[in-house]
C-alpha atoms as a PDB file:
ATOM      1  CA  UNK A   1       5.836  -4.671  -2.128  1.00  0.00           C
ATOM      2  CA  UNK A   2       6.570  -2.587  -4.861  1.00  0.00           C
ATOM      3  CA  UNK A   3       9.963  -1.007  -5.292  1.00  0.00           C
ATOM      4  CA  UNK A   4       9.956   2.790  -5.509  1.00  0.00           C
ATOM      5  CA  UNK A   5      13.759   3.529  -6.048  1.00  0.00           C
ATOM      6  CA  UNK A   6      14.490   5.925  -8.280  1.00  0.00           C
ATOM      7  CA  UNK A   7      15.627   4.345 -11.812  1.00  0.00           C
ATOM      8  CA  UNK A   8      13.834   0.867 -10.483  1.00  0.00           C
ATOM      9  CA  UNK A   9      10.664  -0.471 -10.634  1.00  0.00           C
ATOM     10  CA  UNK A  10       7.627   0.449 -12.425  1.00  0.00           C
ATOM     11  CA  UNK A  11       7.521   3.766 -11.713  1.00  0.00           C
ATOM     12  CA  UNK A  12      10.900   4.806 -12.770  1.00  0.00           C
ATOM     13  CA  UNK A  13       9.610   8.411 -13.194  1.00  0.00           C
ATOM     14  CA  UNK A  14       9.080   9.161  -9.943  1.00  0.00           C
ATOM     15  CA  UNK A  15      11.540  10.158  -7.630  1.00  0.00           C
ATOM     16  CA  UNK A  16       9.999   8.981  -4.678  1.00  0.00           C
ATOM     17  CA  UNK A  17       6.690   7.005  -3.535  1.00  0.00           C
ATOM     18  CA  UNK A  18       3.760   7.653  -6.228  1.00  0.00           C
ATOM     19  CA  UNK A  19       0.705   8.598  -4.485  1.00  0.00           C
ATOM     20  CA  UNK A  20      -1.052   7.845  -7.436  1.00  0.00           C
ATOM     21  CA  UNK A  21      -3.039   4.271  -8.036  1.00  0.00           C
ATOM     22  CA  UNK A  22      -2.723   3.520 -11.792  1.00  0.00           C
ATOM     23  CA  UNK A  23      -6.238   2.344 -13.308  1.00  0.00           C
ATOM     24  CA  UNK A  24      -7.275   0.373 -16.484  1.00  0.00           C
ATOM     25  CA  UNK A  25     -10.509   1.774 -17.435  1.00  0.00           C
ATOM     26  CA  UNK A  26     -12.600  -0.242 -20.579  1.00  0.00           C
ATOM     27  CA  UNK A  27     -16.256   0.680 -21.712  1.00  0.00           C
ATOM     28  CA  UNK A  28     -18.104  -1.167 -23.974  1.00  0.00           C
ATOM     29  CA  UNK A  29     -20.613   0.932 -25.792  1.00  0.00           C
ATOM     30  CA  UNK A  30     -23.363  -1.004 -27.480  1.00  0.00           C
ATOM     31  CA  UNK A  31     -25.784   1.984 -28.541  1.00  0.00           C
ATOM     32  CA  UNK A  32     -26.188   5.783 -28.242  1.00  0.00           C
ATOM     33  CA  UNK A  33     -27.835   7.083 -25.357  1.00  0.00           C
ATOM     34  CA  UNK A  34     -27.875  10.645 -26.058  1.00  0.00           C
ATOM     35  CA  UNK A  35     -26.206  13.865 -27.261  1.00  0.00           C
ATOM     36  CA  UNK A  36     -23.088  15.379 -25.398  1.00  0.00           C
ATOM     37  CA  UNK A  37     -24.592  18.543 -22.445  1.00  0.00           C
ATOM     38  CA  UNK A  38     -23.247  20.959 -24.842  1.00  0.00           C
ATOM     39  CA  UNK A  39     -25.843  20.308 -27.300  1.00  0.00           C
ATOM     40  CA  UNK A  40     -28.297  21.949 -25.727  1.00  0.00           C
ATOM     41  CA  UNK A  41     -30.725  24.326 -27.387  1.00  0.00           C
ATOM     42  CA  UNK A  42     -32.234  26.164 -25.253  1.00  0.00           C
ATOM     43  CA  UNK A  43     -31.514  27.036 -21.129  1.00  0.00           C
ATOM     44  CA  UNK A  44     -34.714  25.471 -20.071  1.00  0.00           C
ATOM     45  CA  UNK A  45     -33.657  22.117 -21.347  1.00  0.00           C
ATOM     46  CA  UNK A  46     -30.192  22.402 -20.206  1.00  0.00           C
ATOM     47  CA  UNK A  47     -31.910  23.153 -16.586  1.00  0.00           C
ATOM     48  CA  UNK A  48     -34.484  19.898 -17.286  1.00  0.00           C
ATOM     49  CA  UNK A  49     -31.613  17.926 -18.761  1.00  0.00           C
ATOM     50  CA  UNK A  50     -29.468  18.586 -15.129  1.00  0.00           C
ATOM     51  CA  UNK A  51     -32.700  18.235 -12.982  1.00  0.00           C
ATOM     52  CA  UNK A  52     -33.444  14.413 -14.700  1.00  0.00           C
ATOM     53  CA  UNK A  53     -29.616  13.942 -13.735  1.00  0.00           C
ATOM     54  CA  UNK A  54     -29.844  15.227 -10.020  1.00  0.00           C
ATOM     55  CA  UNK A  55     -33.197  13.096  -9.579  1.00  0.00           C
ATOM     56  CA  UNK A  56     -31.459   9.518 -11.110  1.00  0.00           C
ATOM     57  CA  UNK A  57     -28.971  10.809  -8.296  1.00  0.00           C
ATOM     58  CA  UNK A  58     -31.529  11.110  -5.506  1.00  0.00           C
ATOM     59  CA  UNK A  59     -33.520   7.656  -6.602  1.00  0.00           C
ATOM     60  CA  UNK A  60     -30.019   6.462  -6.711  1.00  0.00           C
ATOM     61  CA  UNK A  61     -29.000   7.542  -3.241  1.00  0.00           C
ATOM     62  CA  UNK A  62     -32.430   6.739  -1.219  1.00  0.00           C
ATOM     63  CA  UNK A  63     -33.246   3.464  -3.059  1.00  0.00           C
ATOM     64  CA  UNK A  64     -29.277   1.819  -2.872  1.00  0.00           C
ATOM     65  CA  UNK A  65     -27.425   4.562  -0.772  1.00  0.00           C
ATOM     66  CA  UNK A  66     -24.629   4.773  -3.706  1.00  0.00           C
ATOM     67  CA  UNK A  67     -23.297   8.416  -4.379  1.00  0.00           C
ATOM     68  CA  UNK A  68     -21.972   8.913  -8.009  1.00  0.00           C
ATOM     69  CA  UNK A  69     -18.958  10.788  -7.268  1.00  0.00           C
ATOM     70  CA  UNK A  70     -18.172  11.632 -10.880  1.00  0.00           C
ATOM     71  CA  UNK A  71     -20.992  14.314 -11.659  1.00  0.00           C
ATOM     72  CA  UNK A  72     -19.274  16.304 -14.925  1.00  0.00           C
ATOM     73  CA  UNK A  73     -20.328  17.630 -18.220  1.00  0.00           C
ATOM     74  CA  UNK A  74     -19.464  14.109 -19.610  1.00  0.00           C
ATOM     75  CA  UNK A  75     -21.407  12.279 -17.063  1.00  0.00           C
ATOM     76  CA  UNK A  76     -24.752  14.232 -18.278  1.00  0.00           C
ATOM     77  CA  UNK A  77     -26.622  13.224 -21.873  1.00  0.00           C
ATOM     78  CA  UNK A  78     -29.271  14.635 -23.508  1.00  0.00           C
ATOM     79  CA  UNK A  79     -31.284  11.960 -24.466  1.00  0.00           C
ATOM     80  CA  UNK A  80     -33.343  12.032 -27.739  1.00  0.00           C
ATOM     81  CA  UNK A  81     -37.335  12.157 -26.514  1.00  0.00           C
ATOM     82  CA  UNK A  82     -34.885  15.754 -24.565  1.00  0.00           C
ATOM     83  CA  UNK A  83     -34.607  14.276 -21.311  1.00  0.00           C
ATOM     84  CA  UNK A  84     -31.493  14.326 -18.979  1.00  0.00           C
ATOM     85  CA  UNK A  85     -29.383  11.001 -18.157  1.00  0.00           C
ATOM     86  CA  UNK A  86     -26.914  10.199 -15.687  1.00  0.00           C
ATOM     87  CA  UNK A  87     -23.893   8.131 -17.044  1.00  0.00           C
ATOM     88  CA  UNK A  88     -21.160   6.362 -16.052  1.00  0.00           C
ATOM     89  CA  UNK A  89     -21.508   4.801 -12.532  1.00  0.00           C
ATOM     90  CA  UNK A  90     -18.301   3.041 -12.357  1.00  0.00           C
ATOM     91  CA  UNK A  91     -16.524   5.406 -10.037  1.00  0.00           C
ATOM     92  CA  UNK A  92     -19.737   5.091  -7.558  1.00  0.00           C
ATOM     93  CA  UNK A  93     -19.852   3.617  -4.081  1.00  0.00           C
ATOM     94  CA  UNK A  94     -21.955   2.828  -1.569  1.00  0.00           C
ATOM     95  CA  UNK A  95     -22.124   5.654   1.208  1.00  0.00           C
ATOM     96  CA  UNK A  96     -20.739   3.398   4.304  1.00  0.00           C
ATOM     97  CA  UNK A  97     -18.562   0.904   1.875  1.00  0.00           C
ATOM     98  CA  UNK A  98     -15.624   3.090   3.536  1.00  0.00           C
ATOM     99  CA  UNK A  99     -15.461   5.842   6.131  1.00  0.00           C
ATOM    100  CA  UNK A 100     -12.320   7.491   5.290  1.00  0.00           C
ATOM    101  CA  UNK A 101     -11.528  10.450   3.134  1.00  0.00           C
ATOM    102  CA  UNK A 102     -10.086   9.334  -0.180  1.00  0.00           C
ATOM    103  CA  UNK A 103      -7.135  11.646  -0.670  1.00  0.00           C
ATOM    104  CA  UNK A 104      -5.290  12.028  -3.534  1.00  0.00           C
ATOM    105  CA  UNK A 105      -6.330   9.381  -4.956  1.00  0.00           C
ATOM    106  CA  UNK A 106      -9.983  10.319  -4.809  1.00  0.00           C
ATOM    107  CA  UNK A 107     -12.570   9.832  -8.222  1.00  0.00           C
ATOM    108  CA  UNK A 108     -14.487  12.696  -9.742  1.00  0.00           C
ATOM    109  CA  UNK A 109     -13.470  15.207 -12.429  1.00  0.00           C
ATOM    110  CA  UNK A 110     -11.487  18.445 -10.826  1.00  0.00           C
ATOM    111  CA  UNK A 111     -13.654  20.893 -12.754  1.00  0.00           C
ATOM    112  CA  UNK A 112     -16.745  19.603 -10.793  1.00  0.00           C
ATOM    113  CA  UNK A 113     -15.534  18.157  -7.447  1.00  0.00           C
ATOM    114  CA  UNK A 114     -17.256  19.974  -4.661  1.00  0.00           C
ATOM    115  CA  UNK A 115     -14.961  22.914  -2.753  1.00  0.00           C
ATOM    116  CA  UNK A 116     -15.070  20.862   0.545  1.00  0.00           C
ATOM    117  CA  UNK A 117     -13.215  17.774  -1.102  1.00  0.00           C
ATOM    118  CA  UNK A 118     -10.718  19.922  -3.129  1.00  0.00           C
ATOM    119  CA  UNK A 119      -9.441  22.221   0.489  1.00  0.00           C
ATOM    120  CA  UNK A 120      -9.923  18.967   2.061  1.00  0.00           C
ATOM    121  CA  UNK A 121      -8.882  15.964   0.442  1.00  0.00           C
ATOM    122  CA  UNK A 122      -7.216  14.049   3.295  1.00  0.00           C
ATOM    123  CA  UNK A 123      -9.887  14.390   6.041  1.00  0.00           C
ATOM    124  CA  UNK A 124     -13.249  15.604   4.059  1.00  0.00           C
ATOM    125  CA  UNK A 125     -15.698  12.600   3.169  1.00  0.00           C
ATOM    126  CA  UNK A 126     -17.589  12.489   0.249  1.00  0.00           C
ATOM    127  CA  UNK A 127     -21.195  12.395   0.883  1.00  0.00           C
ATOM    128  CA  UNK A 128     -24.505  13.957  -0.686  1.00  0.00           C
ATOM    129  CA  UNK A 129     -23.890  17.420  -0.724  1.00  0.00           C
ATOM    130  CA  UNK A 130     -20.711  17.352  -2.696  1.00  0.00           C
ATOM    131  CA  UNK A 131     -22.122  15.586  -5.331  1.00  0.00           C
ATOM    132  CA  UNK A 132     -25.318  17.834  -5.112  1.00  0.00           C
ATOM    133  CA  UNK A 133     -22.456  20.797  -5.041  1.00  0.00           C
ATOM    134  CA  UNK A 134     -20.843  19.257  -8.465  1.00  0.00           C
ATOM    135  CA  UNK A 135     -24.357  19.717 -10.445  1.00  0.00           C
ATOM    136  CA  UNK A 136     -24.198  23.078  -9.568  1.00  0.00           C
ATOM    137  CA  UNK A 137     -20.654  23.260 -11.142  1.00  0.00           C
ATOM    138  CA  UNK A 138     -21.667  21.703 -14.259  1.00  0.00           C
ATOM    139  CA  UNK A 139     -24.627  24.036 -15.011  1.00  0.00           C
ATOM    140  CA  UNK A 140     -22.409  27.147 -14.160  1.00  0.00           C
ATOM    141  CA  UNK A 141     -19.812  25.801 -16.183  1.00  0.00           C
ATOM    142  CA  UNK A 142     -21.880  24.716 -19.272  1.00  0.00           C
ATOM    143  CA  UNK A 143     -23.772  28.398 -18.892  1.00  0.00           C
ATOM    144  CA  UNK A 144     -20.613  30.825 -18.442  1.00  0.00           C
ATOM    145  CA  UNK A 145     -18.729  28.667 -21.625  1.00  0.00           C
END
């Protein structure tokens, strides 16, 4: 078990227990898939660019019943031919892989996590609708900026 003491350990800045989980995170990129969300030219594409992104999400959910749970202005391309891609799947589960709220040390970009999960971290569940909720969060926060 890991030691915790203040002054030992590994986390010797922490005066008590962490409730943090320390991740490694690597990507290999081998091409470019698109342009960054805030390339957009024009508010119909930025509305077609999110729509392609919430219907990977839905062929995504109904085909493998995995919820993304990392929808965010970095998670959304533009892709070239102007279409809208959903990236980065590596925080994604499976709906039923575990049936317990994640807590603090839940995935998904602050910005963009849904209300429910933010008020609610400890006993709120992420499912559909808080993903669904984070789209909405990313178009209001690409249109207001």
């Amino acid at each position: 078990m890991r030691d915790y003491v203040k002054g030992k350990g590994k986390y010797e800045w922490c005066l008590g227990q962490p409730n943090i989980d320390p991740y490694v995170h690597y990507q290999l990129v081998l091409e470019t898939l698109g342009q960054p969300l805030s390339t957009f030219k024009l508010t119909w594409q930025l509305c077609q660019v999110i729509w392609d992104a919430i219907m990977a999400h839905v062929i995504a959910y109904e085909r493998t019943k995995i919820l993304h749970q990392d929808v965010s202005t970095g998670n959304i391309l533009i892709c070239k031919d102007g279409s809208g891609i959903l990236i980065n799947w590596d925080p994604s589960k499976k709906e039923d892989m575990d049936a317990q709220p994640r807590g603090p040390s839940q995935t998904g970009t602050w910005q963009f996590i849904s209300t429910g999960l933010l008020l609610s971290p400890f006993t709120w569940l992420h499912e559909v609708p808080d993903d669904l909720e984070s789209f909405f969060w990313v178009l209001l926060y690409v249109v207001m900026k």
